[in-house]
C-alpha atoms as a PDB file:
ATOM      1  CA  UNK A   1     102.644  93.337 100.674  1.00  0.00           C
ATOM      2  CA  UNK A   2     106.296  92.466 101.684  1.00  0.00           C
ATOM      3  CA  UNK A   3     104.668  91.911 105.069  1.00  0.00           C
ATOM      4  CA  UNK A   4     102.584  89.359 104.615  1.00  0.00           C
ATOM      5  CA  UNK A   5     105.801  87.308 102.599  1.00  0.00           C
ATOM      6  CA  UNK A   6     108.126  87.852 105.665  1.00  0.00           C
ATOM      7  CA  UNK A   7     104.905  87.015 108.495  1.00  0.00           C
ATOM      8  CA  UNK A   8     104.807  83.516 106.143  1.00  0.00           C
ATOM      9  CA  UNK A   9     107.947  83.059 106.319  1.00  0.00           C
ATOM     10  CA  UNK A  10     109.854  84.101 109.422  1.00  0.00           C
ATOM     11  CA  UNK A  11     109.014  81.809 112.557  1.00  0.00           C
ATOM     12  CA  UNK A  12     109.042  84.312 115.054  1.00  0.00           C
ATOM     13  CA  UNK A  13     105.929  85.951 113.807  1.00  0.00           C
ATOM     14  CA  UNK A  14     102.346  84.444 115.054  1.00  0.00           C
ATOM     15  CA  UNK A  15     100.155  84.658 111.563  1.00  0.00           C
ATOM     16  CA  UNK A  16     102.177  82.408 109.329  1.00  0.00           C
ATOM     17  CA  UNK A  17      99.054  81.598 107.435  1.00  0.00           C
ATOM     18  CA  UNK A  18      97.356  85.068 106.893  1.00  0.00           C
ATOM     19  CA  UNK A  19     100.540  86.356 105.114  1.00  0.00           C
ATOM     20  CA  UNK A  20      99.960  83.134 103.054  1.00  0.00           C
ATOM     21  CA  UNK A  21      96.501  84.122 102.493  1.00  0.00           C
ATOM     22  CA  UNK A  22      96.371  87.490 101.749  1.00  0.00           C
ATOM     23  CA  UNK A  23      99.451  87.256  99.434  1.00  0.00           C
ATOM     24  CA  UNK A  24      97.753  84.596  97.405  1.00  0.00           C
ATOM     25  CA  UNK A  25      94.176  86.855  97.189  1.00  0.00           C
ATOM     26  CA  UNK A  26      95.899  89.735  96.436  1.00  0.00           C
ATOM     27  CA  UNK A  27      97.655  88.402  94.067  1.00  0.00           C
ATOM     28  CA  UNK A  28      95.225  86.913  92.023  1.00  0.00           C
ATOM     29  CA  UNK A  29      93.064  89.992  92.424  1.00  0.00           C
ATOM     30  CA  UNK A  30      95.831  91.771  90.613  1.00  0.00           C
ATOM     31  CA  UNK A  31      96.522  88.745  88.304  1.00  0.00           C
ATOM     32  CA  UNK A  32      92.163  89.090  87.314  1.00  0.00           C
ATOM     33  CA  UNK A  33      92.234  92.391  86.997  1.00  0.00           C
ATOM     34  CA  UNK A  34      94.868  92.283  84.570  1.00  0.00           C
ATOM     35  CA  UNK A  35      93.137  89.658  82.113  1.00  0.00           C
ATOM     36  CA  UNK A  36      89.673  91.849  82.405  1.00  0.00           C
ATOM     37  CA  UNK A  37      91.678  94.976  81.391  1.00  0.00           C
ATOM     38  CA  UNK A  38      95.366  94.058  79.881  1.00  0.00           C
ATOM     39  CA  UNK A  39      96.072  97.964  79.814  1.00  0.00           C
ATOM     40  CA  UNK A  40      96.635  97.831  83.281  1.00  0.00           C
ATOM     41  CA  UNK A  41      99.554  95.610  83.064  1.00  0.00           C
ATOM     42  CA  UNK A  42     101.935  98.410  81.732  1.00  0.00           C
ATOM     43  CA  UNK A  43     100.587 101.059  84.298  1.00  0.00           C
ATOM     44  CA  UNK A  44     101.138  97.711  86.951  1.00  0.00           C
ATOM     45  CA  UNK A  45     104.778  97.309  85.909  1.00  0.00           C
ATOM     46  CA  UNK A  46     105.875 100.851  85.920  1.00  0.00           C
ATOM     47  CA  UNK A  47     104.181 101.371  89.037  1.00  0.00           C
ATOM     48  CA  UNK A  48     106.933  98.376  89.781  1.00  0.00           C
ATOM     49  CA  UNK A  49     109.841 100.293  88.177  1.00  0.00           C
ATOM     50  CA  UNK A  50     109.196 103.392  89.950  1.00  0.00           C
ATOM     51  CA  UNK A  51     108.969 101.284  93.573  1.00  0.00           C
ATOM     52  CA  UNK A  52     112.007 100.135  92.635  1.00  0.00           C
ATOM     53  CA  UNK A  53     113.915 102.572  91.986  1.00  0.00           C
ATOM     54  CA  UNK A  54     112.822 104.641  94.544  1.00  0.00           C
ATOM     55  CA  UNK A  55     113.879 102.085  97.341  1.00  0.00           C
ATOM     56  CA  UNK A  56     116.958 102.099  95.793  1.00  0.00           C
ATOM     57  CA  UNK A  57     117.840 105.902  95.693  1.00  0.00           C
ATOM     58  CA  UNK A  58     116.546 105.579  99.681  1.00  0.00           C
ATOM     59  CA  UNK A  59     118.576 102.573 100.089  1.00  0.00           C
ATOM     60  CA  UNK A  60     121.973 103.719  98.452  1.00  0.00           C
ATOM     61  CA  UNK A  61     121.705 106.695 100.391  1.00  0.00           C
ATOM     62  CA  UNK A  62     121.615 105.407 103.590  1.00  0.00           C
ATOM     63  CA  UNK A  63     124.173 102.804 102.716  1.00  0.00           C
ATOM     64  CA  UNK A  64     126.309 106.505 101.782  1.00  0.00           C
ATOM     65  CA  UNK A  65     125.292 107.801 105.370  1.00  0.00           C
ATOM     66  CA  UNK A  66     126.483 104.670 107.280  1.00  0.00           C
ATOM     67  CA  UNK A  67     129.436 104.291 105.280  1.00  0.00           C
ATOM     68  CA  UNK A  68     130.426 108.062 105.694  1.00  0.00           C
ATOM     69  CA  UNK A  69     129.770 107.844 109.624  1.00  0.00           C
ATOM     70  CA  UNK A  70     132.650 104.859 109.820  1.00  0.00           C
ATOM     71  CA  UNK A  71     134.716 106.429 107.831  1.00  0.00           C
ATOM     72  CA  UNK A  72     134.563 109.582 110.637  1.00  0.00           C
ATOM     73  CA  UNK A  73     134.593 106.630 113.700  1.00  0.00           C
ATOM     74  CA  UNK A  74     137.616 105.834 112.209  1.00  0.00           C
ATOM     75  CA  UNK A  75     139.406 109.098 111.580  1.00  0.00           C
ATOM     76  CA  UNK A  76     138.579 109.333 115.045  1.00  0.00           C
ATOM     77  CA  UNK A  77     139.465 106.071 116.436  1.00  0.00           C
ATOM     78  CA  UNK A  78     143.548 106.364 114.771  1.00  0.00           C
ATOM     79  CA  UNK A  79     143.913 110.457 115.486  1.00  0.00           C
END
């Protein structure tokens, strides 16, 4: 999904209209699916919380990693 927003977006890319277009159908796919059944909106926004919160466990811990391997470049760099 978060491909087809950067491909509209960034200039570098050639499709700047498909990620356009397939954001907008999917998105209204979702957005009909949710009026025909409104259950599906709580399952749709945990599903959201969970993404979230999963990146950022994955991000903090890399941010950790890179973080702890300066720290050593510069133990290194001053002994």
């Amino acid at each position: 999904m978060m491909r087809f927003f950067v491909n509209s977006i960034h200039p570098g890319f050639q499709s700047n209209w498909s990620g356009l277009i397939g954001f907008g159908i999917m998105s209204l796919l979702i957005g009909i699916l949710i009026v025909l059944v409104p259950e599906i909106l709580v399952a749709f926004i945990a599903s959201l919380f969970l993404i979230i919160g999963i990146f950022s466990i994955f991000l903090g811990w890399k941010i950790r990693n890179i973080f702890k391997e300066r720290q050593e470049i510069r133990i290194k760099i001053n002994e």
